[in-house]
N, C-alpha and C. Protein backbone atom coordinates (compact mmCIF):
# COMPACT_ATOMS: atom_id res chain seq x y z
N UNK A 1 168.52 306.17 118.44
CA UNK A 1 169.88 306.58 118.72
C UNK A 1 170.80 306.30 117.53
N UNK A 2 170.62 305.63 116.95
CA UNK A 2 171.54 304.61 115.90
C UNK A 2 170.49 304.95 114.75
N UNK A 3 171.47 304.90 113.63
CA UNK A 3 170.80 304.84 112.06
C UNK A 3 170.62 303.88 111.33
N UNK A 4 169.94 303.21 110.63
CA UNK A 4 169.86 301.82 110.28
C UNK A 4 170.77 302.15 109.07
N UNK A 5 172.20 301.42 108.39
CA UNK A 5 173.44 302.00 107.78
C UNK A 5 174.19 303.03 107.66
N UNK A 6 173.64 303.39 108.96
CA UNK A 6 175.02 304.15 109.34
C UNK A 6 176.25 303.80 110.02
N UNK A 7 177.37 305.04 110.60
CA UNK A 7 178.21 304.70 110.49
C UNK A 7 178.88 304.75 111.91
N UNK A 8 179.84 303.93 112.52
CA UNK A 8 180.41 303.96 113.85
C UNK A 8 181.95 304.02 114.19
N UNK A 9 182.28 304.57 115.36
CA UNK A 9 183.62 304.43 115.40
C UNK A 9 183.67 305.15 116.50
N UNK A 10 184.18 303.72 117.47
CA UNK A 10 183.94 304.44 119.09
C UNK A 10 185.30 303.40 119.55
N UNK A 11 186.13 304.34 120.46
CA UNK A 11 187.25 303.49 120.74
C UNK A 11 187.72 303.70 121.76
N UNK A 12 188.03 303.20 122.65
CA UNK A 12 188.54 303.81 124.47
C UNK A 12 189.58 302.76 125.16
N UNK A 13 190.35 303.58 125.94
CA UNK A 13 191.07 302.64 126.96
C UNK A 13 190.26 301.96 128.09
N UNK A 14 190.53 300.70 128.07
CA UNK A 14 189.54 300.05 129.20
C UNK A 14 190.04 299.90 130.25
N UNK A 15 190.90 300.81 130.90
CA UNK A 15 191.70 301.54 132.46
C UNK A 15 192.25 302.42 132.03
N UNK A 16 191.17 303.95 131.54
CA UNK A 16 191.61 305.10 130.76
C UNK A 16 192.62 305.46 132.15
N UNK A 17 192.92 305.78 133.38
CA UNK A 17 193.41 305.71 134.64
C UNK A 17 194.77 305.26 134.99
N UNK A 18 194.30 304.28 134.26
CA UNK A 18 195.73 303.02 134.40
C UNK A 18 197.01 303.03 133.52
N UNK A 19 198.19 304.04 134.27
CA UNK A 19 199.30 304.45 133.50
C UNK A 19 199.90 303.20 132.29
N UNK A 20 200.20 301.84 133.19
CA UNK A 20 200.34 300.80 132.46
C UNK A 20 200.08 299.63 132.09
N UNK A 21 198.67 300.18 131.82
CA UNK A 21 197.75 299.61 130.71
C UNK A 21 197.51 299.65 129.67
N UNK A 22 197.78 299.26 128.57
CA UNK A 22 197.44 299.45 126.98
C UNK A 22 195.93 299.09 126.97
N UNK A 23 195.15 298.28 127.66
CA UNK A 23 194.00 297.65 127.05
C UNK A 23 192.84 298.32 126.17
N UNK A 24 192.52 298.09 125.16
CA UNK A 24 191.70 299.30 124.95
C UNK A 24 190.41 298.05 123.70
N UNK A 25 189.26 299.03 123.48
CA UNK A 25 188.44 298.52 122.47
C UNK A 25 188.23 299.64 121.29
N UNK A 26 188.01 298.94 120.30
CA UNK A 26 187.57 299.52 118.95
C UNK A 26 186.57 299.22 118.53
N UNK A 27 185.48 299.74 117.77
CA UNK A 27 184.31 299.53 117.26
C UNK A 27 183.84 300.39 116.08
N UNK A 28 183.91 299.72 114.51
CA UNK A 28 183.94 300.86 113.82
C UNK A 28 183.07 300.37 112.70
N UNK A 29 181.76 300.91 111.93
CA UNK A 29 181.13 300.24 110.73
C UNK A 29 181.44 301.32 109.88
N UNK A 30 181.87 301.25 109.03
CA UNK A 30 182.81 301.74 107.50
C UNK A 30 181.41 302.08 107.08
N UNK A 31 181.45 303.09 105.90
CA UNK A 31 180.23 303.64 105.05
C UNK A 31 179.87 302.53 104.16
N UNK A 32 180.80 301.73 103.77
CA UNK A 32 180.92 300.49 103.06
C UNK A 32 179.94 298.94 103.38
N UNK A 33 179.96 298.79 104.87
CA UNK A 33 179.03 298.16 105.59
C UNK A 33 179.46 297.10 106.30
N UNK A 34 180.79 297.33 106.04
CA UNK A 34 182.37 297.01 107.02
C UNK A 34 182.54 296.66 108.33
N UNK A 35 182.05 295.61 109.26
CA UNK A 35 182.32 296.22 110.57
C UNK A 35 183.84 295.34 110.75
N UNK A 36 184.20 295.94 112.21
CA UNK A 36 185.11 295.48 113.02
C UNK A 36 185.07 295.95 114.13
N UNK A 37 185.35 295.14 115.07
CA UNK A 37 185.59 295.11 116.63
C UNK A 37 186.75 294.33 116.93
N UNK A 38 187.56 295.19 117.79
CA UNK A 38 188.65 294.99 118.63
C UNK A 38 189.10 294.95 119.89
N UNK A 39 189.47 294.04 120.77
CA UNK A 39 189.67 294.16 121.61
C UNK A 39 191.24 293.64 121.73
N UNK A 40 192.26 294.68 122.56
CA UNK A 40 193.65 294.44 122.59
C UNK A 40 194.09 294.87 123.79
N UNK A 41 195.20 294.51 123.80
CA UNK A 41 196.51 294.62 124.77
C UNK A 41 197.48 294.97 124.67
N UNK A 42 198.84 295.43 125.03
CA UNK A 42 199.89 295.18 124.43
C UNK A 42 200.51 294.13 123.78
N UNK A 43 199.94 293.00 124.21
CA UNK A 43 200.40 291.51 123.63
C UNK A 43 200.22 291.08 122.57
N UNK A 44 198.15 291.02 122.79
CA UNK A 44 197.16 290.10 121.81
C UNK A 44 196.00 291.15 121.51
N UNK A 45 195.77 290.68 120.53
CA UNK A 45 193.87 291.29 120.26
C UNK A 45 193.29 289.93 119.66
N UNK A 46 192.07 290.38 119.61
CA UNK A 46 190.77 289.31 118.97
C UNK A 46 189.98 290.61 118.48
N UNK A 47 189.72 289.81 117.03
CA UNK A 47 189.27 291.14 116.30
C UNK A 47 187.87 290.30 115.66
N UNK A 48 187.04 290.94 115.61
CA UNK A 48 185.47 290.02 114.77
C UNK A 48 185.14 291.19 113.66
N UNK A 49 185.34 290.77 112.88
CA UNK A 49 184.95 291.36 111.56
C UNK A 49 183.55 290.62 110.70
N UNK A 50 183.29 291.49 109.42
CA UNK A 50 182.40 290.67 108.46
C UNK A 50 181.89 292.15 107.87
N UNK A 51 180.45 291.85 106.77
CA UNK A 51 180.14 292.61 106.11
C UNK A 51 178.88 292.64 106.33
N UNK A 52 178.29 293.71 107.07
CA UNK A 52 176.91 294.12 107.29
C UNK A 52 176.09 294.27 106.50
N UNK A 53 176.28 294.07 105.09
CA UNK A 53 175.42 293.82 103.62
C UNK A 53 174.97 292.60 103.26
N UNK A 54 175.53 291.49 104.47
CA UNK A 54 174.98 290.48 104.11
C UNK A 54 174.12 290.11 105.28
N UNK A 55 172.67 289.77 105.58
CA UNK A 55 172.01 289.73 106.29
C UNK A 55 172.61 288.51 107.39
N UNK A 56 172.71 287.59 106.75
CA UNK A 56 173.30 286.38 107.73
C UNK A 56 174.30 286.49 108.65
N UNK A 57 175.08 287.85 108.10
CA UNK A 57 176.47 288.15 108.78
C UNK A 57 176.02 289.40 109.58
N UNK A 58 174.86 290.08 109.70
CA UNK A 58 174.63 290.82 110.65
C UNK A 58 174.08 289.82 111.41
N UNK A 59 173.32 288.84 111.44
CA UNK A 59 172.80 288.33 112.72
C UNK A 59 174.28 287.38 113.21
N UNK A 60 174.98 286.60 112.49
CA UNK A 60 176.27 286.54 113.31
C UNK A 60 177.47 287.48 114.03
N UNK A 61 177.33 288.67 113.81
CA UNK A 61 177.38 290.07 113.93
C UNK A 61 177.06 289.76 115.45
N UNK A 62 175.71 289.89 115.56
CA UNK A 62 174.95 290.25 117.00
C UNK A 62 174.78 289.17 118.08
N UNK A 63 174.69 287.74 117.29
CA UNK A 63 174.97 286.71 117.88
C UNK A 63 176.88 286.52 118.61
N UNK A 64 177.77 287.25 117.98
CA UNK A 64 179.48 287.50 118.69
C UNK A 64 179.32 287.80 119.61
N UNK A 65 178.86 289.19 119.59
CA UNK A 65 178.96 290.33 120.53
C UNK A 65 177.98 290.23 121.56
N UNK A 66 177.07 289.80 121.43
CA UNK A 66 176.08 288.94 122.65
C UNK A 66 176.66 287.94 123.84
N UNK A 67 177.24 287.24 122.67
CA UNK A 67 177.60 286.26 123.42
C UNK A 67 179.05 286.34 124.08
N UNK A 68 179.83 287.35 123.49
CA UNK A 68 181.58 287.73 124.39
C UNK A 68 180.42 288.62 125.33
N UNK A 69 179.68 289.42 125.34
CA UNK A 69 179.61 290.76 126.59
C UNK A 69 178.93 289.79 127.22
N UNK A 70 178.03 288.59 127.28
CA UNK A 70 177.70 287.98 128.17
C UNK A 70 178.36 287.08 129.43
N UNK A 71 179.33 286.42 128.60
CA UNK A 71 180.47 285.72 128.82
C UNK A 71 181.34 286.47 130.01
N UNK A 72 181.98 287.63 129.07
CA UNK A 72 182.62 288.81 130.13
C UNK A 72 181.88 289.09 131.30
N UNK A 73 180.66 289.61 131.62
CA UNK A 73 180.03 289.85 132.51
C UNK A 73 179.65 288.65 133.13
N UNK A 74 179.54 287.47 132.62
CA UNK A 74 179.71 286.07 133.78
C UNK A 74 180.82 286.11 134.35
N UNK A 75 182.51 286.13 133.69
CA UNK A 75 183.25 286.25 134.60
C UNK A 75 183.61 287.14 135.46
N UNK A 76 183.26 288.79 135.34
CA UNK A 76 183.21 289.39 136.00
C UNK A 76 182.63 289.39 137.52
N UNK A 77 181.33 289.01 136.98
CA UNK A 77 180.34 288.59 138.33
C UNK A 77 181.48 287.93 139.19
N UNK A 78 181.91 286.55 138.64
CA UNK A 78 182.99 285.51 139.15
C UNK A 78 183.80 286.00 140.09
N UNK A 79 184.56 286.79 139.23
CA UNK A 79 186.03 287.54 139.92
C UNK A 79 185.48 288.07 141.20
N UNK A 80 184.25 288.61 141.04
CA UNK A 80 183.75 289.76 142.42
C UNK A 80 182.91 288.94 142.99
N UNK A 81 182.59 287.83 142.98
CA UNK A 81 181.86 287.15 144.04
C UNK A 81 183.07 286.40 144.95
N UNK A 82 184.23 285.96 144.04
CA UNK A 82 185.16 285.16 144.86
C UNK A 82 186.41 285.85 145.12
N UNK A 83 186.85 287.15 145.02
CA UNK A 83 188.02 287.77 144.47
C UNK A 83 188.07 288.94 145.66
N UNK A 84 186.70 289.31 145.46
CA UNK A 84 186.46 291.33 146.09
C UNK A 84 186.11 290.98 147.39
């Protein structure tokens, strides 16, 4: 599915639905070898960057993003076991 240096840039509202909601994510690797990921609000973002040319920083790369979508989906579970 994916090219090994290639290039990305995928970005969406995360309550495309939701009149007033800003929340949205970004995900983009530059031809350069550039990444960044964003996640925002109207308020705040948290952004994880680095340079995919350096091997150490792709596996901290995959080790981020592992570990926030894991995280997220623990609290998710949370919210809907005690919430829904």
């Amino acid at each position: 599915m994916y090219q090994q240096m290639g290039t990305y840039n995928q970005k969406a509202f995360l309550l495309p639905d939701g009149p007033e909601s800003m929340a949205a994510f970004h995900a983009i690797i530059r031809p350069n070898g550039q990444y960044r990921f964003r996640i925002h609000d109207c308020l705040t973002s948290i952004r994880l960057h680095g340079d995919l040319n350096d091997p150490a920083q792709v596996g901290e790369a995959v080790t981020k993003l592992r570990t926030l979508a894991a995280a997220a989906n623990e609290f998710a579970d949370f919210i809907e076991e005690c919430y829904a």
